[in-house]
Structure formats: structure tokens, C-alpha cells
PDB file of N, CA and C in Angstrom:
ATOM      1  N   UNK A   1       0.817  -1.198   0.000  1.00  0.00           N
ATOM      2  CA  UNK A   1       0.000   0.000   0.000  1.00  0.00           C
ATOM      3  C   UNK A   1       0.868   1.274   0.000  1.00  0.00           C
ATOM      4  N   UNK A   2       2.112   1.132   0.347  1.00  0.00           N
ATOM      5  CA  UNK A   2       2.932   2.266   0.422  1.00  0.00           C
ATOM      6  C   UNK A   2       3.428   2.786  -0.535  1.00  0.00           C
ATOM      7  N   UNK A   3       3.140   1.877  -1.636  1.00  0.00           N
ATOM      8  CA  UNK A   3       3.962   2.687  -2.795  1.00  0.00           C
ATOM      9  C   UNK A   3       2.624   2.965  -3.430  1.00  0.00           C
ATOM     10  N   UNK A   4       1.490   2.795  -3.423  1.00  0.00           N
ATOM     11  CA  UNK A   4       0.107   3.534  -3.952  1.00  0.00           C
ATOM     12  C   UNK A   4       0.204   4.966  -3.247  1.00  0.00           C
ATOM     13  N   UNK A   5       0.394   5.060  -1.897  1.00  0.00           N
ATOM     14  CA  UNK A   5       0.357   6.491  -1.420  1.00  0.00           C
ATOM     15  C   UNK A   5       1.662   7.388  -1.914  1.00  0.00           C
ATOM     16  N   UNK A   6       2.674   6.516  -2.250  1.00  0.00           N
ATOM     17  CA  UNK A   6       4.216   6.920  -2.753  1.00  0.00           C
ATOM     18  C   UNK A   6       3.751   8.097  -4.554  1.00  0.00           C
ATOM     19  N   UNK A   7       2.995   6.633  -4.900  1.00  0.00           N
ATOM     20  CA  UNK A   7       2.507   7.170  -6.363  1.00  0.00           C
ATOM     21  C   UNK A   7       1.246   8.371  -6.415  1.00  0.00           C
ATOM     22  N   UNK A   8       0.513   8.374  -5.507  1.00  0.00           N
ATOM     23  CA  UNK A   8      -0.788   9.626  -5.186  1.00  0.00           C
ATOM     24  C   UNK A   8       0.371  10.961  -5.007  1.00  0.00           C
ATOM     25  N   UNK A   9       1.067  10.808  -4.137  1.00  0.00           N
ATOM     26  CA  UNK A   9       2.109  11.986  -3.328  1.00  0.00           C
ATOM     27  C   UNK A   9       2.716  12.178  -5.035  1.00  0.00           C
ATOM     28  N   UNK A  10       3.389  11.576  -5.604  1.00  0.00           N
ATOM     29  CA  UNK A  10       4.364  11.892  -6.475  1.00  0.00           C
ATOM     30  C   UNK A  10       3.069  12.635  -7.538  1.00  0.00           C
ATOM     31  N   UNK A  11       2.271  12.093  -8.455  1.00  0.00           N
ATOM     32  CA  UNK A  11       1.128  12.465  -8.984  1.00  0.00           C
ATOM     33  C   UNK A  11       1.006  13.488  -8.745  1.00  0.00           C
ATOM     34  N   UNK A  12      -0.115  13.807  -7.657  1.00  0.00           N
ATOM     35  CA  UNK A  12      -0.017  14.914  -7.544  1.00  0.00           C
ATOM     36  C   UNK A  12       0.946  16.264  -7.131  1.00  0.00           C
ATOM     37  N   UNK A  13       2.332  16.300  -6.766  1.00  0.00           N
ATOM     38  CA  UNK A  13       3.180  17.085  -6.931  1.00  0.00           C
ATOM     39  C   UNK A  13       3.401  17.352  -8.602  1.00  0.00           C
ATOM     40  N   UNK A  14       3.509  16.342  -9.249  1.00  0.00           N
ATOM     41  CA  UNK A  14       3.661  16.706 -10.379  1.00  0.00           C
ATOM     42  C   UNK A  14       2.682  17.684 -11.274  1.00  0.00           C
ATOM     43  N   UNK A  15       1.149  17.388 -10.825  1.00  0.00           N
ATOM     44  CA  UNK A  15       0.540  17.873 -11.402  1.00  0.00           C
ATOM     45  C   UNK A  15      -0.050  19.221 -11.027  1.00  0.00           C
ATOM     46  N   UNK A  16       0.096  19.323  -9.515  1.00  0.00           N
ATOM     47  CA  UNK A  16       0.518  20.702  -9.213  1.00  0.00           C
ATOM     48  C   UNK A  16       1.968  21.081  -9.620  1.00  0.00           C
ATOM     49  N   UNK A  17       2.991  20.760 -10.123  1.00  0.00           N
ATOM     50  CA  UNK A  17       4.075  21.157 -10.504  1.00  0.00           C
ATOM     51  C   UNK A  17       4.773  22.206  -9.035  1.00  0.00           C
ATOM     52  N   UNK A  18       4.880  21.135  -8.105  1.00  0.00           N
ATOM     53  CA  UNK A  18       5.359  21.878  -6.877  1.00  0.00           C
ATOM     54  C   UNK A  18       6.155  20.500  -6.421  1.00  0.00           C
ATOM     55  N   UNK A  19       6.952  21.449  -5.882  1.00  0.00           N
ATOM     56  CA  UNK A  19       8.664  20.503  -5.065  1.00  0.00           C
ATOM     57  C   UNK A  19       7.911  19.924  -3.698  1.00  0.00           C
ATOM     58  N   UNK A  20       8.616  18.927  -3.581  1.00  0.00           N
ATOM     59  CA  UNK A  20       8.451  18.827  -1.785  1.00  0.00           C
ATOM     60  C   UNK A  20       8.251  19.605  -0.887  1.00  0.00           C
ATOM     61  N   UNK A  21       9.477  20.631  -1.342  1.00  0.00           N
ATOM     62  CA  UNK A  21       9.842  21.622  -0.255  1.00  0.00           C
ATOM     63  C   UNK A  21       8.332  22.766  -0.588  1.00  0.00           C
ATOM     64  N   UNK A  22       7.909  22.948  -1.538  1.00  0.00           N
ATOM     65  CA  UNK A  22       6.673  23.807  -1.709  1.00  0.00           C
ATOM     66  C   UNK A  22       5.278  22.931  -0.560  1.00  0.00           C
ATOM     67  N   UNK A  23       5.443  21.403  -1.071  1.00  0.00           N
ATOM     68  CA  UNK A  23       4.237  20.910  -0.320  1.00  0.00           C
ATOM     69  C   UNK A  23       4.409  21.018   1.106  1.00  0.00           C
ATOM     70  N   UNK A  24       5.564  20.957   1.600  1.00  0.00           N
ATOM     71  CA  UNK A  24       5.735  20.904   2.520  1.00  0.00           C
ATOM     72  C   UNK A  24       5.333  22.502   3.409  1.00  0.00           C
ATOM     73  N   UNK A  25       5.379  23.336   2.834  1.00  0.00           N
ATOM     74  CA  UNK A  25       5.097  25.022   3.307  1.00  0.00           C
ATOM     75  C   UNK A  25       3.365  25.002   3.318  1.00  0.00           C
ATOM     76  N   UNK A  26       3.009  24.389   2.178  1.00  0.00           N
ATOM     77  CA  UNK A  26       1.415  24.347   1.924  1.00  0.00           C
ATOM     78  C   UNK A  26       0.712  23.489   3.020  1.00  0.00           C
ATOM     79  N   UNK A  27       1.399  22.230   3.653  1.00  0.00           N
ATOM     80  CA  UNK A  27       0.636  21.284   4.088  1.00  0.00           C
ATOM     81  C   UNK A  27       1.051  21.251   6.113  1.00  0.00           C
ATOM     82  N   UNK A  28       2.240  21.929   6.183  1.00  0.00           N
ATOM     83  CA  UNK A  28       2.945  21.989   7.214  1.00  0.00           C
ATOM     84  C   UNK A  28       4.009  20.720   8.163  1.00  0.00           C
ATOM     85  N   UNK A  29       3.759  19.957   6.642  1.00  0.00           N
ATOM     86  CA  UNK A  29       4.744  18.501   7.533  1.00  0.00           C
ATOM     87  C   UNK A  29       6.473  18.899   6.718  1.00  0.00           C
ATOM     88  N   UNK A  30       6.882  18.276   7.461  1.00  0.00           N
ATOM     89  CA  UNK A  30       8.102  18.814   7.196  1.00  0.00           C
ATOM     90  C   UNK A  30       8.717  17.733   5.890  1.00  0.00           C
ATOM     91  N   UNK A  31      10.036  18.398   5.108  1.00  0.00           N
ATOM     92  CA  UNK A  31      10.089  18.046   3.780  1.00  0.00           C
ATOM     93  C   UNK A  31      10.805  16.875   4.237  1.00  0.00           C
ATOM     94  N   UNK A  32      11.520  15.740   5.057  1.00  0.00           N
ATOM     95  CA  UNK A  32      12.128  14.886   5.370  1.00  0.00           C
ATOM     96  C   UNK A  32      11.201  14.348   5.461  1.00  0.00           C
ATOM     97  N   UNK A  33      10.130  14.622   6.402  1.00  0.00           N
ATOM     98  CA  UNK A  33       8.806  13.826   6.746  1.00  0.00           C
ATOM     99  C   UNK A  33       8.053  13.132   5.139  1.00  0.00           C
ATOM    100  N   UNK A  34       7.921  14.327   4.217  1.00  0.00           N
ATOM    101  CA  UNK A  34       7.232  13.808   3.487  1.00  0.00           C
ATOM    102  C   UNK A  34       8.217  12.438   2.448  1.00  0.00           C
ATOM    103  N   UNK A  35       9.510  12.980   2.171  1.00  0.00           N
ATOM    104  CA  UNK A  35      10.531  12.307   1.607  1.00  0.00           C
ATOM    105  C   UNK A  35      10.606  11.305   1.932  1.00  0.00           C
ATOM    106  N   UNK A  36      10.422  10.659   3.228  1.00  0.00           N
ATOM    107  CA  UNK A  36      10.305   9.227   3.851  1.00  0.00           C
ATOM    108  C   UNK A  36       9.248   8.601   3.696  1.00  0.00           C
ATOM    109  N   UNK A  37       7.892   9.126   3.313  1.00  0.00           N
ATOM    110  CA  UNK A  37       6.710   9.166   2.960  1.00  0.00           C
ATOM    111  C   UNK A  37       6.752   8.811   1.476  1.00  0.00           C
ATOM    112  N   UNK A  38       7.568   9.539   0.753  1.00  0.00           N
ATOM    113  CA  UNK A  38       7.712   8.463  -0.680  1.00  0.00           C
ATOM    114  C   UNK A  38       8.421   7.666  -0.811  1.00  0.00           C
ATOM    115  N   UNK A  39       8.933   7.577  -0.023  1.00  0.00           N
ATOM    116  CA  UNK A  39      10.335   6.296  -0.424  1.00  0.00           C
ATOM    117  C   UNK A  39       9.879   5.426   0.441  1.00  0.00           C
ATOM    118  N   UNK A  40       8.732   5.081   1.066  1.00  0.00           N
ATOM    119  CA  UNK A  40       8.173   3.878   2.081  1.00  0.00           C
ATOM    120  C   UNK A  40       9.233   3.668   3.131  1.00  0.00           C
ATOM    121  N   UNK A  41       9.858   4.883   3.871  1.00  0.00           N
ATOM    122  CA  UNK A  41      10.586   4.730   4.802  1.00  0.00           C
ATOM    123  C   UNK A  41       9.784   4.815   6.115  1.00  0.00           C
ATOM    124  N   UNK A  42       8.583   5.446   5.806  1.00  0.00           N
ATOM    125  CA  UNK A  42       7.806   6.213   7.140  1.00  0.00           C
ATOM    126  C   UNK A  42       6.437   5.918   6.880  1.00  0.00           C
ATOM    127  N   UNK A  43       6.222   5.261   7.748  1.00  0.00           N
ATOM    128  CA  UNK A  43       4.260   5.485   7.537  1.00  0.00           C
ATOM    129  C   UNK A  43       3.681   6.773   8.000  1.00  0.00           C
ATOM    130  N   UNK A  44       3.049   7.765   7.695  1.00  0.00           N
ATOM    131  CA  UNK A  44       2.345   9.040   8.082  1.00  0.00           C
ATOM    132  C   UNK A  44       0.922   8.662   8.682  1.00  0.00           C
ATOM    133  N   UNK A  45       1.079   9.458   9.694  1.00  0.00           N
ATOM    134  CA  UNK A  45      -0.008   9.714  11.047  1.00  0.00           C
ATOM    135  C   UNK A  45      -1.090   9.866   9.973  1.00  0.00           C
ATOM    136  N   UNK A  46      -2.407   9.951  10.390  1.00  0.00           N
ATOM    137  CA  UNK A  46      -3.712  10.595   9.901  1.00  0.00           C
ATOM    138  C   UNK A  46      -3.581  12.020   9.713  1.00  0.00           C
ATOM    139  N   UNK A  47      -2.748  12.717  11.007  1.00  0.00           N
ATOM    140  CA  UNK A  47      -2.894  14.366  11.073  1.00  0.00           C
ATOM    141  C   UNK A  47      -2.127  14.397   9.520  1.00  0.00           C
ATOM    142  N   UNK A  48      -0.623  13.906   9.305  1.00  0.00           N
ATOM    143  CA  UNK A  48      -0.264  14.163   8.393  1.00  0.00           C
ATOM    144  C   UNK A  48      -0.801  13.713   6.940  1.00  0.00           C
ATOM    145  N   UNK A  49      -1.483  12.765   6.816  1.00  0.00           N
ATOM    146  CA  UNK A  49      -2.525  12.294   5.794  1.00  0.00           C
ATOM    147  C   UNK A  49      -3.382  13.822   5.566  1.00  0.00           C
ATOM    148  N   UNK A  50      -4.229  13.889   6.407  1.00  0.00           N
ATOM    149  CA  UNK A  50      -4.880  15.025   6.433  1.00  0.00           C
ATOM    150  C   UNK A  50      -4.540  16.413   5.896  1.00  0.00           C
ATOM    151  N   UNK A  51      -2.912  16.772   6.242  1.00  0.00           N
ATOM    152  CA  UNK A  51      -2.785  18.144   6.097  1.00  0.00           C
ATOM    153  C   UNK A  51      -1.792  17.916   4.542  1.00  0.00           C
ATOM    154  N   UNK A  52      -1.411  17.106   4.110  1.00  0.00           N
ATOM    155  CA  UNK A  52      -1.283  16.448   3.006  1.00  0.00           C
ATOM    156  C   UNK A  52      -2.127  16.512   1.861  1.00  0.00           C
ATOM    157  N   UNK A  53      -3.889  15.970   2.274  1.00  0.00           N
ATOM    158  CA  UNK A  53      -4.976  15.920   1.422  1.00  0.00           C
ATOM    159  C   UNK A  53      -5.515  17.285   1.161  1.00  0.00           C
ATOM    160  N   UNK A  54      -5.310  18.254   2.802  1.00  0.00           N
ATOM    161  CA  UNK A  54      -5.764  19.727   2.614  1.00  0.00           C
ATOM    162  C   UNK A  54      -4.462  20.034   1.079  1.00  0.00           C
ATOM    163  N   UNK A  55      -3.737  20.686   1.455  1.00  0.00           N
ATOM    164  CA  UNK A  55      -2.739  20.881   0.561  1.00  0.00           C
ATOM    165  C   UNK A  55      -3.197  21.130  -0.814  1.00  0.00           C
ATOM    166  N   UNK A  56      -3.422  19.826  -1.257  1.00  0.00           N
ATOM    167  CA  UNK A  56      -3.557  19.262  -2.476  1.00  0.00           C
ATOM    168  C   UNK A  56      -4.654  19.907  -2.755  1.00  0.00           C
ATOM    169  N   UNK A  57      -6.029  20.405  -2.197  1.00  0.00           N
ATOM    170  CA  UNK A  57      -7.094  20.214  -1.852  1.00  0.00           C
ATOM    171  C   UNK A  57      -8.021  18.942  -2.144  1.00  0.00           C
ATOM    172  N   UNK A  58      -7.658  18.358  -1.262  1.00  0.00           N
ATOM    173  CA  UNK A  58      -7.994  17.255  -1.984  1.00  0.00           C
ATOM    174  C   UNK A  58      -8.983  16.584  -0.481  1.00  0.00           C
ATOM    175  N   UNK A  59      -9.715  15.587  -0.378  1.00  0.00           N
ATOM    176  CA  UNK A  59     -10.302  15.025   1.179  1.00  0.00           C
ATOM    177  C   UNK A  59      -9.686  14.253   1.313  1.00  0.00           C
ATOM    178  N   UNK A  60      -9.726  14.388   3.465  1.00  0.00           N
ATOM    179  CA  UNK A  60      -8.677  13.243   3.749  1.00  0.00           C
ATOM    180  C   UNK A  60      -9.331  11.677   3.382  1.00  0.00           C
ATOM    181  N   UNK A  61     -10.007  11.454   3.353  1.00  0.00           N
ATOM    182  CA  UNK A  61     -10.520  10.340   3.167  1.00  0.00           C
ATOM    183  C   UNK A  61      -9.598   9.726   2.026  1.00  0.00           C
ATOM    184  N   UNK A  62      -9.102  10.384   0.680  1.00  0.00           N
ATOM    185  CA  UNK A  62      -8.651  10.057  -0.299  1.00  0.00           C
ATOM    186  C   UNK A  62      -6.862   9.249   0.111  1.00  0.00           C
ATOM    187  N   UNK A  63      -6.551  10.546   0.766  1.00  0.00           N
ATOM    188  CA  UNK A  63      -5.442  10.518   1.239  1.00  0.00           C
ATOM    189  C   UNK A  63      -5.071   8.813   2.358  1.00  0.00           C
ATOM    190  N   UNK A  64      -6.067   8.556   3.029  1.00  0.00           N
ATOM    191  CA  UNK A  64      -6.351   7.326   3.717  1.00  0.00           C
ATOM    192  C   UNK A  64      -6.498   6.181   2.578  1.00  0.00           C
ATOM    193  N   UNK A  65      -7.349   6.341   1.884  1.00  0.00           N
ATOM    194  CA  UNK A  65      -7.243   5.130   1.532  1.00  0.00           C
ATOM    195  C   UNK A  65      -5.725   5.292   0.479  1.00  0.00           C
ATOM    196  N   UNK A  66      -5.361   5.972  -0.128  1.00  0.00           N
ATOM    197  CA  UNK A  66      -4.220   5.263  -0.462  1.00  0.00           C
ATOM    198  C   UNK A  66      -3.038   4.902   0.265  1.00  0.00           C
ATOM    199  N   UNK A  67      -3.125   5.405   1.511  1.00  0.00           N
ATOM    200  CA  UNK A  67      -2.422   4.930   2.415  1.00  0.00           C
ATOM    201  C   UNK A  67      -2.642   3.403   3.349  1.00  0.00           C
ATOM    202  N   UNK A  68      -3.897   2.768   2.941  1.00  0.00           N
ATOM    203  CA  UNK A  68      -4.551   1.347   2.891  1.00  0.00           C
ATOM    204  C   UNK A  68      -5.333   1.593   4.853  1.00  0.00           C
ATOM    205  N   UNK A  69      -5.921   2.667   4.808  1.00  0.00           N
ATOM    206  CA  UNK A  69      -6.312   2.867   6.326  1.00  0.00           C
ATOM    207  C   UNK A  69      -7.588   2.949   6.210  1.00  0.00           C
ATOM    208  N   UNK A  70      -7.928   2.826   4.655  1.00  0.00           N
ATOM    209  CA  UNK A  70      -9.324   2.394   4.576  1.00  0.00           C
ATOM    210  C   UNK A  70      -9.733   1.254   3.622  1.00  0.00           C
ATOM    211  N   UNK A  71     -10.634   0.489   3.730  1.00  0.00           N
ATOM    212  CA  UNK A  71     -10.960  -0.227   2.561  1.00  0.00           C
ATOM    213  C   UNK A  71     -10.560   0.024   1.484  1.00  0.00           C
ATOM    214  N   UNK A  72     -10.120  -1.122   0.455  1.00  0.00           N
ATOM    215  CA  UNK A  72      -9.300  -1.116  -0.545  1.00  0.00           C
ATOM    216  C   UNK A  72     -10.493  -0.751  -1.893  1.00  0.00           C
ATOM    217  N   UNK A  73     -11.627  -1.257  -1.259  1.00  0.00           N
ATOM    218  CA  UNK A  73     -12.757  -1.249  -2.388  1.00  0.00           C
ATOM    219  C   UNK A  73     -12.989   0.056  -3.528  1.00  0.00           C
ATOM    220  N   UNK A  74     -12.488   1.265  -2.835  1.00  0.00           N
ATOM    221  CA  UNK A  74     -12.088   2.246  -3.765  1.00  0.00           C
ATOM    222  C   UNK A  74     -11.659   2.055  -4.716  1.00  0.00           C
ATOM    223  N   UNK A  75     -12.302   2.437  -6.293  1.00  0.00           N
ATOM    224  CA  UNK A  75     -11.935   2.402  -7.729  1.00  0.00           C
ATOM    225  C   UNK A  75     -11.482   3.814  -7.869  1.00  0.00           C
ATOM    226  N   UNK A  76     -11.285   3.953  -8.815  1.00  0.00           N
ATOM    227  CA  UNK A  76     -11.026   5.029  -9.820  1.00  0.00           C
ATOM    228  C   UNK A  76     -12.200   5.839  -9.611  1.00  0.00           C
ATOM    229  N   UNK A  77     -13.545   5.179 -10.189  1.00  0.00           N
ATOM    230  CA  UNK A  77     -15.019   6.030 -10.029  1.00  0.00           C
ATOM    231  C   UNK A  77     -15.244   6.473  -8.794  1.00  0.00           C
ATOM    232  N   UNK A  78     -14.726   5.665  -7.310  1.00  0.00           N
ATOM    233  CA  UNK A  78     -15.185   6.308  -5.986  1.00  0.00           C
ATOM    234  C   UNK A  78     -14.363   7.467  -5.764  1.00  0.00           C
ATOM    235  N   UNK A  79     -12.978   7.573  -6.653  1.00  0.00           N
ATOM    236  CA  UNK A  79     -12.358   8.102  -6.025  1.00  0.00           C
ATOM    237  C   UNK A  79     -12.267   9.907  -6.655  1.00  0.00           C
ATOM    238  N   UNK A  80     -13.246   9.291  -7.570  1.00  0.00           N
ATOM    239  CA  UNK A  80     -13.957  10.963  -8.194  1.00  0.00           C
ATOM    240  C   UNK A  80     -15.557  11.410  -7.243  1.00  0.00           C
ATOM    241  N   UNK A  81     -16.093  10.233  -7.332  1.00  0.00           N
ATOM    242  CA  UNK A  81     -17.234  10.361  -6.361  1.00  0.00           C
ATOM    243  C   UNK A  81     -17.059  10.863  -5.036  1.00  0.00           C
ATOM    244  N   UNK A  82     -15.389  11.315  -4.169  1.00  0.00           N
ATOM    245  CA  UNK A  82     -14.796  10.997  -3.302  1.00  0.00           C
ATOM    246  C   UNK A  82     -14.937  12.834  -2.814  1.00  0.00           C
ATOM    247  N   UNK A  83     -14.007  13.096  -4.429  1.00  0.00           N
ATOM    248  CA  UNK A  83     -14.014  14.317  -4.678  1.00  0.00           C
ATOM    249  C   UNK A  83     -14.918  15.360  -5.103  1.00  0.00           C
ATOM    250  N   UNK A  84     -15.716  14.594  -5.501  1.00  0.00           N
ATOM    251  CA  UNK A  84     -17.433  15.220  -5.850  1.00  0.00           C
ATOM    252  C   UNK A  84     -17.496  16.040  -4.353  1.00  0.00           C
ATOM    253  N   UNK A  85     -17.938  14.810  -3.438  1.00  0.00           N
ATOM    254  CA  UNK A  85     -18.676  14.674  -2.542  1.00  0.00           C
ATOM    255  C   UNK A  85     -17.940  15.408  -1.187  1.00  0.00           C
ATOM    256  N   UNK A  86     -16.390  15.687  -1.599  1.00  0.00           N
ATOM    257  CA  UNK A  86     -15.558  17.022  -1.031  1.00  0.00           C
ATOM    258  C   UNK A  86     -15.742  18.179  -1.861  1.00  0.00           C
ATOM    259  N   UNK A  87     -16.180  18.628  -2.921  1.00  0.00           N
ATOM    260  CA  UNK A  87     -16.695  19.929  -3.713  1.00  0.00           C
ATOM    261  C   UNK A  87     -17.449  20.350  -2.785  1.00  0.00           C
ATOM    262  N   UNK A  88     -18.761  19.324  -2.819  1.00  0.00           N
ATOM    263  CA  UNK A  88     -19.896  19.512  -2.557  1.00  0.00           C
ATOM    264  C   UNK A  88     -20.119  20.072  -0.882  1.00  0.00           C
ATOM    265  N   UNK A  89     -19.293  19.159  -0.284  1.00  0.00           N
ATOM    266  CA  UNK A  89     -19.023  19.533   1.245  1.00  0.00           C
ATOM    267  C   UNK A  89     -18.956  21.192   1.302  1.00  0.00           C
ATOM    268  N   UNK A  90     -18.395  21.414   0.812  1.00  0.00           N
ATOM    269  CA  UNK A  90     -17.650  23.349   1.030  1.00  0.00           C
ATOM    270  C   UNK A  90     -18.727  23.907   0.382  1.00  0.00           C
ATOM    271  N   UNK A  91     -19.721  23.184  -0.042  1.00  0.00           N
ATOM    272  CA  UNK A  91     -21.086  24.579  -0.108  1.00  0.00           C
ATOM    273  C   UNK A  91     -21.493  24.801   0.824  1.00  0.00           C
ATOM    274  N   UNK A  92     -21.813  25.618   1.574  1.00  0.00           N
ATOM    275  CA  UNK A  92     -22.495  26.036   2.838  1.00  0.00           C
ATOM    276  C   UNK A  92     -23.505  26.156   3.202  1.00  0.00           C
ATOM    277  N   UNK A  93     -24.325  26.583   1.879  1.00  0.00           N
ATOM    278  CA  UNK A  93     -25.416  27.082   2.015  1.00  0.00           C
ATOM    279  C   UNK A  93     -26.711  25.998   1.211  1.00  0.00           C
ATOM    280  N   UNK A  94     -27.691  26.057   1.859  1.00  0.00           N
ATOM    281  CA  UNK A  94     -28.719  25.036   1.011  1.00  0.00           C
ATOM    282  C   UNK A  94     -28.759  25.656  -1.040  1.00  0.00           C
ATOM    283  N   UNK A  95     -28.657  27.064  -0.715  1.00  0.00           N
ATOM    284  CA  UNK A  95     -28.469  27.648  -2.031  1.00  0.00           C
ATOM    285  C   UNK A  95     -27.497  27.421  -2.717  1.00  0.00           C
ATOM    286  N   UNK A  96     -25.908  27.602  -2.282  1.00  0.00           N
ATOM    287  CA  UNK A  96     -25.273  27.086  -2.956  1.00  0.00           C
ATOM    288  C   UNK A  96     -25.420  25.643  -3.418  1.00  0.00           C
ATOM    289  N   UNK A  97     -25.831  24.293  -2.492  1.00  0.00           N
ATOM    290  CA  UNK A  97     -26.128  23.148  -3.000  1.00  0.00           C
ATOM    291  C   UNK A  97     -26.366  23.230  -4.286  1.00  0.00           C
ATOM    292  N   UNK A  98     -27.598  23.873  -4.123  1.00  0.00           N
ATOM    293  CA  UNK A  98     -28.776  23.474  -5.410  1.00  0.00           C
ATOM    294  C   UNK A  98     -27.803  24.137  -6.202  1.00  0.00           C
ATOM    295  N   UNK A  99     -27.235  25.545  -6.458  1.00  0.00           N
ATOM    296  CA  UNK A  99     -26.904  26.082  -7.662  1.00  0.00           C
ATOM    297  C   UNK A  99     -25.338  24.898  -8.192  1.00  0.00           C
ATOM    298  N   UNK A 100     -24.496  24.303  -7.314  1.00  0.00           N
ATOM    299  CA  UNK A 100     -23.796  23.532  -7.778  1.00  0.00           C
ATOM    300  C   UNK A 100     -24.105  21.946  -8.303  1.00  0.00           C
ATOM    301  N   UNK A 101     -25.465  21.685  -8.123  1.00  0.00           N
ATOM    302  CA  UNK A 101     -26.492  20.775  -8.824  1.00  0.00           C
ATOM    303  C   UNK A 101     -26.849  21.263  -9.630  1.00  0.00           C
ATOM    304  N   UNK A 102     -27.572  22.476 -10.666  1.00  0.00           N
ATOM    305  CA  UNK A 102     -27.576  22.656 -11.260  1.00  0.00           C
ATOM    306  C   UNK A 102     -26.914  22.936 -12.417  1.00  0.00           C
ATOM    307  N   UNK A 103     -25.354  23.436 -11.616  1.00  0.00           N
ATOM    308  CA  UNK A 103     -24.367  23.744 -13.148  1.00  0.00           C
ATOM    309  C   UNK A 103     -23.566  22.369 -13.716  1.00  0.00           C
ATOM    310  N   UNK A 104     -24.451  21.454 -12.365  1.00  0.00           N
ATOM    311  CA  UNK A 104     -23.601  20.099 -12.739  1.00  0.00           C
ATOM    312  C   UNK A 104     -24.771  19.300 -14.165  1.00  0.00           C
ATOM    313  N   UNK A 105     -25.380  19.250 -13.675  1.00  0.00           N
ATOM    314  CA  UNK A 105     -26.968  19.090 -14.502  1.00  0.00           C
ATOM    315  C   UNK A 105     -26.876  19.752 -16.156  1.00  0.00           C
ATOM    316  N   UNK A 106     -26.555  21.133 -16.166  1.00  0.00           N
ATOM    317  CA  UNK A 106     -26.005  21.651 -17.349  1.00  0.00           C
ATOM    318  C   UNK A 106     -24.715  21.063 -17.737  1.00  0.00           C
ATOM    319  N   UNK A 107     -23.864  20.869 -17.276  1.00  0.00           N
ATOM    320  CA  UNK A 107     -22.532  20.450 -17.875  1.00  0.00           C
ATOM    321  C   UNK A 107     -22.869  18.774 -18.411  1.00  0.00           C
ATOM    322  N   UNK A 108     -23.534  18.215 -17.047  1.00  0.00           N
ATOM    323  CA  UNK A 108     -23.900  16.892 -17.978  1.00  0.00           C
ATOM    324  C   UNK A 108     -24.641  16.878 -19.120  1.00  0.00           C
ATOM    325  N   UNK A 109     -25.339  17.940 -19.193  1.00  0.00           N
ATOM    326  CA  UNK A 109     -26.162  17.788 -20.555  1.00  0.00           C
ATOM    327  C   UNK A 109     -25.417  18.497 -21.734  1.00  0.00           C
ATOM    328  N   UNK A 110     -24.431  19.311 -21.870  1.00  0.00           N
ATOM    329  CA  UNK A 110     -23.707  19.326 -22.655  1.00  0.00           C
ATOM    330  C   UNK A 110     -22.617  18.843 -22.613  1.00  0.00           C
ATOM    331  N   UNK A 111     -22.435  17.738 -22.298  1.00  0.00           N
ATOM    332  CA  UNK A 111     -21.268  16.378 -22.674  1.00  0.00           C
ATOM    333  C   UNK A 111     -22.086  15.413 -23.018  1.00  0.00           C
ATOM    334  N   UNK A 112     -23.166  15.328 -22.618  1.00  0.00           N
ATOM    335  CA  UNK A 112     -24.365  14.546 -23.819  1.00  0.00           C
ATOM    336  C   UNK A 112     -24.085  15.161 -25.198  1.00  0.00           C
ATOM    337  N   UNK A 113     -24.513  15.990 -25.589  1.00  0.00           N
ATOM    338  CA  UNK A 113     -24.362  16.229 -26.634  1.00  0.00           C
ATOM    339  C   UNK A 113     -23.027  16.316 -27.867  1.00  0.00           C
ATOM    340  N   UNK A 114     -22.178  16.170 -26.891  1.00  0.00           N
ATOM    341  CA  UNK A 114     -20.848  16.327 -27.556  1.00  0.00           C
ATOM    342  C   UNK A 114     -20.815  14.481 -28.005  1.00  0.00           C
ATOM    343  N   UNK A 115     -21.179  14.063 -27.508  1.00  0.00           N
ATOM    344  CA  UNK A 115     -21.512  12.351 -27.371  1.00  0.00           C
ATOM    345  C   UNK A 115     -21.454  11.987 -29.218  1.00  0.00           C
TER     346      UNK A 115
END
């Protein structure tokens, strides 16, 4: 499982195009900490899972399971459903809900059509 969280960590640095030493300022674990963290030298706490997944913006939940601290049953599809369902979290308001259901509702219907 350590080199799935090895490969999430590396991934996404890359695709934020940020160094260790950047994640490490963003997330507050220190850049040795995380370095041992890719090289399967160190297993990372939850706190550091967590401030890891903030970072990225990403939910800790995500961050757990590739670290195998949750059920493995996670696909590819949960793990967008994962992130949906962290979008969706940070609406606040019953209004915002609905209006981010709705622009989702429009976007699905024009990727129908592009079909």
C-alpha cells in the first residue's frame, strides 16, 4: 500500500508542478517527513494524511485510503465520487447546493451532446 500512497504523493506534486519543499510550506509537515513518505521509509499519522490531502485540496478520506487505512474497495469512479462529494461539502449554504447541482446538470447535458 505504500507505494500507492508513494505514487498519489508523487502524482499529484507533479501535477501541481510543486517541489516537496513547496508541499511541505502548503501542508505543514516537514520536507524529510514527506521524503520518507515516498520512499516507504515512514508510515504518516492521519494528522499528516490530512494536512497532506488539505494541501492538495484534496479530502482526507482520499489521502487514507491510499495509504490502505481504509478499505481497498475504492476504484477510480469512488475516487472521483470521493471528490465530488468534497466539492460539494464546502457549499455552505442550502443555495449554494442546489446552484452547484444545477451547473452540474447543465454540464452533464452538454457532454451529452458532444456524445
Amino acid at each position: 500500500m505504500k507505494s500507492t500512497l508513494s505514487d498519489w504523493l508523487q502524482a499529484a506534486l507533479q501535477e501541481n508542478q510543486w517541489s516537496i519543499s513547496e508541499l511541505s510550506r502548503r501542508s505543514g509537515v516537514s520536507q524529510s517527513h514527506i521524503s520518507n513518505i515516498i520512499s516507504g521509509n515512514r508510515t504518516p499519522s492521519a494528522t499528516a494524511l490530512a494536512a497532506l490531502a488539505a494541501a492538495f485540496g484534496q479530502p482526507a478520506e482520499l489521502a487514507f485510503a491510499k495509504a490502505g487505512l481504509l478499505p481497498s474497495k475504492r476504484q477510480v469512479g469512488d475516487e472521483l465520487e470521493a471528490e465530488w462529494q468534497h466539492i460539494f461539502s464546502q457549499a455552505i449554504t442550502e443555495k449554494e447546493r442546489k446552484e452547484l447541482i444545477m451547473r452540474a446538470k447543465f454540464e452533464l447535458e452538454q457532454l451529452k451532446k458532444k456524445r
